[in-house]
N, C-alpha and C. Protein backbone atom coordinates (compact mmCIF):
# COMPACT_ATOMS: atom_id res chain seq x y z
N UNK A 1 92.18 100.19 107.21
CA UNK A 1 91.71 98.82 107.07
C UNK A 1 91.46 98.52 105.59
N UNK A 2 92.08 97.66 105.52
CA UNK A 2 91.80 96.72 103.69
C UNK A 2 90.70 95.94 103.58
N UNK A 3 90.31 95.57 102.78
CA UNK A 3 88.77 94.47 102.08
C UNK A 3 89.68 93.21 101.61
N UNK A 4 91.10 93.92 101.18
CA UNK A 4 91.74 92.90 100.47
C UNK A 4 91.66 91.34 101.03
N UNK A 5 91.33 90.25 100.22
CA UNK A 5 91.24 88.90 100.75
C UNK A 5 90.00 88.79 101.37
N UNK A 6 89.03 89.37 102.14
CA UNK A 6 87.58 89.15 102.49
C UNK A 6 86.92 88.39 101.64
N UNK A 7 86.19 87.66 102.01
CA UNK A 7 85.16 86.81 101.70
C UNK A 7 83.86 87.14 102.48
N UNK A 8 83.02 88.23 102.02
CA UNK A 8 81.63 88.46 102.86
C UNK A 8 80.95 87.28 103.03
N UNK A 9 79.99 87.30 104.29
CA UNK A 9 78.89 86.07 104.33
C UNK A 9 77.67 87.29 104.06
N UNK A 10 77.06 86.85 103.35
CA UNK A 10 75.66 87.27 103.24
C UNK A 10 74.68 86.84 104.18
N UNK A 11 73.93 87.78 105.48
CA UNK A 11 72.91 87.25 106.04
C UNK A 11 72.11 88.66 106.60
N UNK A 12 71.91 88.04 107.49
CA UNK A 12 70.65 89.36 108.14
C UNK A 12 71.34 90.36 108.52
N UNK A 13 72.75 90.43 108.55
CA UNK A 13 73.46 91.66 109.63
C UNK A 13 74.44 92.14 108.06
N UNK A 14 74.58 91.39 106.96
CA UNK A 14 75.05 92.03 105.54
C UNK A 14 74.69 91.83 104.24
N UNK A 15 73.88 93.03 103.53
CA UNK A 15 73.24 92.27 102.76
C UNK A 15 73.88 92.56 101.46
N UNK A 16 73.56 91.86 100.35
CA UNK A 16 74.64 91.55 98.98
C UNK A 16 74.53 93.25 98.40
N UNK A 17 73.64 94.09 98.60
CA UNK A 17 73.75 95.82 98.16
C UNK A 17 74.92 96.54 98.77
N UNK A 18 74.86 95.94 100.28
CA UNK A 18 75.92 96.42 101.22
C UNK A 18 77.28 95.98 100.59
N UNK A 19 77.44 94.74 100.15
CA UNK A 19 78.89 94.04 99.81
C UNK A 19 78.88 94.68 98.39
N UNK A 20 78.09 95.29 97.80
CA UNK A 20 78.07 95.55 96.38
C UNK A 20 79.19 97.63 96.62
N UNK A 21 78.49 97.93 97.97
CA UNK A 21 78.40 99.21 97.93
C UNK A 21 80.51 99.17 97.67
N UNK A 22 80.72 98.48 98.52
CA UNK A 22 81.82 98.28 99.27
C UNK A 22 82.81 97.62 98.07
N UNK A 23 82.20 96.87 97.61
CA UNK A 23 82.87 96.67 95.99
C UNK A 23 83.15 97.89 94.79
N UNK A 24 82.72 98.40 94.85
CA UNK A 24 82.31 99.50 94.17
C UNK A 24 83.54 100.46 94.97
N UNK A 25 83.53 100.88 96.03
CA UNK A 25 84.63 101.57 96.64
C UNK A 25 86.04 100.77 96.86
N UNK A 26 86.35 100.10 96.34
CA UNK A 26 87.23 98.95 96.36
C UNK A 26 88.28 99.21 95.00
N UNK A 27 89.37 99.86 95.23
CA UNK A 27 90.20 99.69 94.91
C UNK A 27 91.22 98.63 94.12
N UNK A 28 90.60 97.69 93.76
CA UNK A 28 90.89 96.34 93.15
C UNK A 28 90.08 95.63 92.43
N UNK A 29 91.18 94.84 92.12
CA UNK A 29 89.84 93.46 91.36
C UNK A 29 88.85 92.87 92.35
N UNK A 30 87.80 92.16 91.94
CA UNK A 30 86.80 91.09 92.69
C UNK A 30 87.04 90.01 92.02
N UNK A 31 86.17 89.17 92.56
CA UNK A 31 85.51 87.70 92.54
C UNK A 31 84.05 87.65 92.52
N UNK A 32 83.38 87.78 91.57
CA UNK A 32 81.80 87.86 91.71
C UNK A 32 81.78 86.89 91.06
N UNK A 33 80.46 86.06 92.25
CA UNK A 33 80.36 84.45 92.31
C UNK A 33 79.00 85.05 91.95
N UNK A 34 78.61 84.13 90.94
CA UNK A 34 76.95 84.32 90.43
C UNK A 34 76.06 82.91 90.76
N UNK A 35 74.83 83.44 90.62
CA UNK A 35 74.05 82.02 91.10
C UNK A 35 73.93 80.92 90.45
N UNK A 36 74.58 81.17 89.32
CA UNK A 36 75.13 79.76 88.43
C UNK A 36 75.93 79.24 88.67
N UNK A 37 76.78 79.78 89.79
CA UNK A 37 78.47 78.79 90.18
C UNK A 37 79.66 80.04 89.44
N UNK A 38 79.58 80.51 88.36
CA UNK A 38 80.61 80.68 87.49
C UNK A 38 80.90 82.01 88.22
N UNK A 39 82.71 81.86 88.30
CA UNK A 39 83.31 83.17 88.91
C UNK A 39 83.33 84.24 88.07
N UNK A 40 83.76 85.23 88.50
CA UNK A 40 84.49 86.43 86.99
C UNK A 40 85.54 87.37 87.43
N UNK A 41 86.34 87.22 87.54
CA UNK A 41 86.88 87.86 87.95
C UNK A 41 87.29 89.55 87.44
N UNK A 42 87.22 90.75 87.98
CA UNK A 42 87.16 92.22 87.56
C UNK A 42 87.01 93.10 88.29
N UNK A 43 86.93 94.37 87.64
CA UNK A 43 86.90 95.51 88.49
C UNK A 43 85.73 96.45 88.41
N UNK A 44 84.99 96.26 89.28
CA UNK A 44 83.84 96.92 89.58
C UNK A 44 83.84 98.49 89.11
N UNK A 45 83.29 99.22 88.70
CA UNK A 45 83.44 100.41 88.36
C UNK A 45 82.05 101.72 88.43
N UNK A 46 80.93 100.74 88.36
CA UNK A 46 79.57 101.69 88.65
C UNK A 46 78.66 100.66 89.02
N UNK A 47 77.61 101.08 89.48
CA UNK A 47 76.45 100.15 90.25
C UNK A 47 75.16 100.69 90.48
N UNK A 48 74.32 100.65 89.85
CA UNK A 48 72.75 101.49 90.72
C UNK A 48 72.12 100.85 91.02
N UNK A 49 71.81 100.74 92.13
CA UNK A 49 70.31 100.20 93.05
C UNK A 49 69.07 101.05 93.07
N UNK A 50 68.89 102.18 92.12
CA UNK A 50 68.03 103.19 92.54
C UNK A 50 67.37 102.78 90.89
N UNK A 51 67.11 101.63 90.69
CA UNK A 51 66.52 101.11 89.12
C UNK A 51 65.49 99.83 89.79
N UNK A 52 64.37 99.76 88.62
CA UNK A 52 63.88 98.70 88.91
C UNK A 52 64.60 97.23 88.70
N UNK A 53 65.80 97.27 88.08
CA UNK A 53 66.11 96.00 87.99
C UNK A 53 67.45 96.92 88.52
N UNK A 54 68.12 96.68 89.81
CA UNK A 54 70.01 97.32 90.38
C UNK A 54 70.47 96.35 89.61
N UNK A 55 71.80 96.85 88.94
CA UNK A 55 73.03 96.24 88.29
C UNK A 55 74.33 96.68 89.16
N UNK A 56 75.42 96.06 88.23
CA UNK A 56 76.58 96.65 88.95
C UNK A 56 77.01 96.64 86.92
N UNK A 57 78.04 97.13 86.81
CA UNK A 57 79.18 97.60 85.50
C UNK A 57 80.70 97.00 85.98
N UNK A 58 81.41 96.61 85.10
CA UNK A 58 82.79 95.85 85.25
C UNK A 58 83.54 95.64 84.31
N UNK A 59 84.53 95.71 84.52
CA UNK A 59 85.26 95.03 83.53
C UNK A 59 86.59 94.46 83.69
N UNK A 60 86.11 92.76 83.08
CA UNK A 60 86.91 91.64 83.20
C UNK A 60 88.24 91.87 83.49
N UNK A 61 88.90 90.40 83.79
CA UNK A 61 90.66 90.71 84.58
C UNK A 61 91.38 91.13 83.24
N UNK A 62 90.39 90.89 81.83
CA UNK A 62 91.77 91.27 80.75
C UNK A 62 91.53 92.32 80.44
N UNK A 63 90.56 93.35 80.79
CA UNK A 63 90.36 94.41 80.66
C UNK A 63 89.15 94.87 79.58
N UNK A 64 88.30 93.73 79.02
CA UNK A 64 87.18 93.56 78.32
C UNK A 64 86.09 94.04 78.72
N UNK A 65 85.43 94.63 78.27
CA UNK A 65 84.02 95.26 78.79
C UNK A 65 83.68 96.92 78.42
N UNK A 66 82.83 97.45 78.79
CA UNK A 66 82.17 97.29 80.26
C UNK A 66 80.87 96.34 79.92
N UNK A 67 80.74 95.38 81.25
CA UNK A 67 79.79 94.45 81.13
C UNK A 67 78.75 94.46 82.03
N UNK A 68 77.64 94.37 81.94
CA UNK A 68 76.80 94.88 83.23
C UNK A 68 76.20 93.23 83.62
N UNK A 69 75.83 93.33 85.17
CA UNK A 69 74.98 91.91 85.22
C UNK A 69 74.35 92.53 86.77
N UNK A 70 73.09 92.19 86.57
CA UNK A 70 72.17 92.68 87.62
C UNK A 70 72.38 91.77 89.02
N UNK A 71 72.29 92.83 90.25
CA UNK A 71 71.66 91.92 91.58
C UNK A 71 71.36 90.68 91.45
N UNK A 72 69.92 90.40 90.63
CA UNK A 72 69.89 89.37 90.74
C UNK A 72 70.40 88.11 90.16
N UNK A 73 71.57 88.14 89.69
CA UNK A 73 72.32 87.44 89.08
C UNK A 73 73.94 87.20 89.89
N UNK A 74 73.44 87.94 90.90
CA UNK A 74 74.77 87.38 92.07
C UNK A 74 74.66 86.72 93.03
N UNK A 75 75.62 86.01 93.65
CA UNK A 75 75.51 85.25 95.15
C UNK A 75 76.04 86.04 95.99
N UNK A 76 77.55 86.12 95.46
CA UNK A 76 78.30 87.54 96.42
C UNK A 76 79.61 87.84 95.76
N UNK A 77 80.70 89.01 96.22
CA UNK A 77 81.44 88.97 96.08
C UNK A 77 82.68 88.53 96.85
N UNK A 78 83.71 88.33 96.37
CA UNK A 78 84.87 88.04 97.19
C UNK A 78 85.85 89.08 96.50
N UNK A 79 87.04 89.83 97.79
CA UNK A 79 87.84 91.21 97.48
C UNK A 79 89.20 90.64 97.07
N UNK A 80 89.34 89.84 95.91
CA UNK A 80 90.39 89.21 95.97
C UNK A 80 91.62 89.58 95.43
N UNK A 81 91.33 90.95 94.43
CA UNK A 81 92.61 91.64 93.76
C UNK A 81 93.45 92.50 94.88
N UNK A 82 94.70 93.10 94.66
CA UNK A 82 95.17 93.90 95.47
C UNK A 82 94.45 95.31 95.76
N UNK A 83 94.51 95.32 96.77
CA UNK A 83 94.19 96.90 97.29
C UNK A 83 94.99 98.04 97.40
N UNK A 84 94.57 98.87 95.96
CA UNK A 84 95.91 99.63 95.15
C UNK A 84 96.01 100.68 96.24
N UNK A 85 94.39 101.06 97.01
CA UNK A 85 94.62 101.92 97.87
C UNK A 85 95.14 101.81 99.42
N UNK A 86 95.42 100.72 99.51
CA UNK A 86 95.93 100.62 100.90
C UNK A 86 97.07 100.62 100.92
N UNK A 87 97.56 100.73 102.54
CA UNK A 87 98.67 101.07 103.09
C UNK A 87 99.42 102.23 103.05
N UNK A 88 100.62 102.48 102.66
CA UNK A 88 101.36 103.89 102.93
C UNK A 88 101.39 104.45 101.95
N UNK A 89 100.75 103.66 100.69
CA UNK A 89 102.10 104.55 99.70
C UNK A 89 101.02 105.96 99.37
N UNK A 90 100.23 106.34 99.71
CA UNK A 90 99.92 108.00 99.40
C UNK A 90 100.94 108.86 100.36
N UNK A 91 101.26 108.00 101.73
CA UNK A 91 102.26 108.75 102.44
C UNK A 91 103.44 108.69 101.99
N UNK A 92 103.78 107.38 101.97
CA UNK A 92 105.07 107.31 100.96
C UNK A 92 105.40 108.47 99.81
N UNK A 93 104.05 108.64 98.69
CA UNK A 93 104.71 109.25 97.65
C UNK A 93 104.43 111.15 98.17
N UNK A 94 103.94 111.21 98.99
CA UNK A 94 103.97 112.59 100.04
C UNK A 94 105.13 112.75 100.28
N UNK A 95 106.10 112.04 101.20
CA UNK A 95 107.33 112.24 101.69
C UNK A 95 108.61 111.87 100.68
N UNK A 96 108.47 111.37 99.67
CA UNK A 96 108.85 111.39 98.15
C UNK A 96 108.60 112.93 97.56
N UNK A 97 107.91 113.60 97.68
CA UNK A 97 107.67 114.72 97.00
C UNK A 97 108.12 115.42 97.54
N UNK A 98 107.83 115.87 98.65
CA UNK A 98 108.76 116.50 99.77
C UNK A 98 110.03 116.64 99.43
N UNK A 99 110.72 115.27 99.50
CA UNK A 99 112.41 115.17 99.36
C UNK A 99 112.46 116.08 98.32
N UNK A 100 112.18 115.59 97.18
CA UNK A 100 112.44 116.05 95.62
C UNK A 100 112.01 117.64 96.27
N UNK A 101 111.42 118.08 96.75
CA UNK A 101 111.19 119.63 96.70
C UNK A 101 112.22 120.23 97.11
N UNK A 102 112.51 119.42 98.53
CA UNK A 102 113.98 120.00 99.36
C UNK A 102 115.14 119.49 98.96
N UNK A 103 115.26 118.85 97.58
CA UNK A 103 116.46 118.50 96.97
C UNK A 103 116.63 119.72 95.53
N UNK A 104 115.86 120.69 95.50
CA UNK A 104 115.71 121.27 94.00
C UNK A 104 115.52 122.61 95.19
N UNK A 105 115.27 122.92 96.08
CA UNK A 105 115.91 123.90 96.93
C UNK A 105 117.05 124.08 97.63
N UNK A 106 117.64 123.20 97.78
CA UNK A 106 118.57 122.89 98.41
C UNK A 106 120.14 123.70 97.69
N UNK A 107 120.12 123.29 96.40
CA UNK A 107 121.26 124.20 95.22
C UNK A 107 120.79 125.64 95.07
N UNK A 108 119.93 125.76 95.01
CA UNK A 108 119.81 127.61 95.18
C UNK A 108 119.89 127.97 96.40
N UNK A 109 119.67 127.76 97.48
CA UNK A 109 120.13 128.12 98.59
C UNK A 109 121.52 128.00 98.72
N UNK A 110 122.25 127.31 98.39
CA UNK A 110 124.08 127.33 98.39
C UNK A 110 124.11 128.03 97.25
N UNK A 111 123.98 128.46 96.39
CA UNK A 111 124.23 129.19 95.14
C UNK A 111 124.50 131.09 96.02
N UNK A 112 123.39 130.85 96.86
CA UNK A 112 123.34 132.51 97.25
C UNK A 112 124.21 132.38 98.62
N UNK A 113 125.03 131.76 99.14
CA UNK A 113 125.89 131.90 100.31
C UNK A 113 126.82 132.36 100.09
């Protein structure tokens, strides 16, 4: 299952630490909407809640930063970059490796027939 494209609601059953945790394990860019309105778009990279003031760490879509902005300076996030980790391709490049193994065995085994 992907995050990719989600839009969390924040309420009693998810709370913005939870959507933070999940950002943070997220494989992609975000959308962190702050309580000023203004988007940002980036890639989450560290986060502690175990501080008197929790932050999260990021850095912007051009690759600027690292920029920190605390909990309380968010509304929520949205998972809007691609999700580098989803779908096949760890299997894909598994059965890619494979080939290439049994293609570079394949000539020494006819070499000795």
């Amino acid at each position: 299952m992907s995050l990719e494209g989600w839009m969390p609601v924040i309420n009693d059953y998810l709370s913005l630490a939870e959507v933070i945790d999940l950002a943070f394990d997220y494989r992609g860019n975000t959308t962190i909407i702050k309580n000023d309105g203004v988007d940002i778009v980036g890639y989450i990279f560290n986060r502690n809640r175990d501080v008197p003031e929790p932050y999260i760490q990021y850095f912007d879509q051009a690759g600027n930063g690292p920029f920190k902005l605390f909990y309380s300076e968010i509304q929520n996030i949205k998972f809007t970059g691609k999700d580098t980790a989803a779908g096949s391709s760890w299997q894909a490049w598994v059965e890619r490796k494979e080939k290439e193994k049994g293609e570079r065995a394949a000539p020494a085994s006819a070499d000795s027939a």
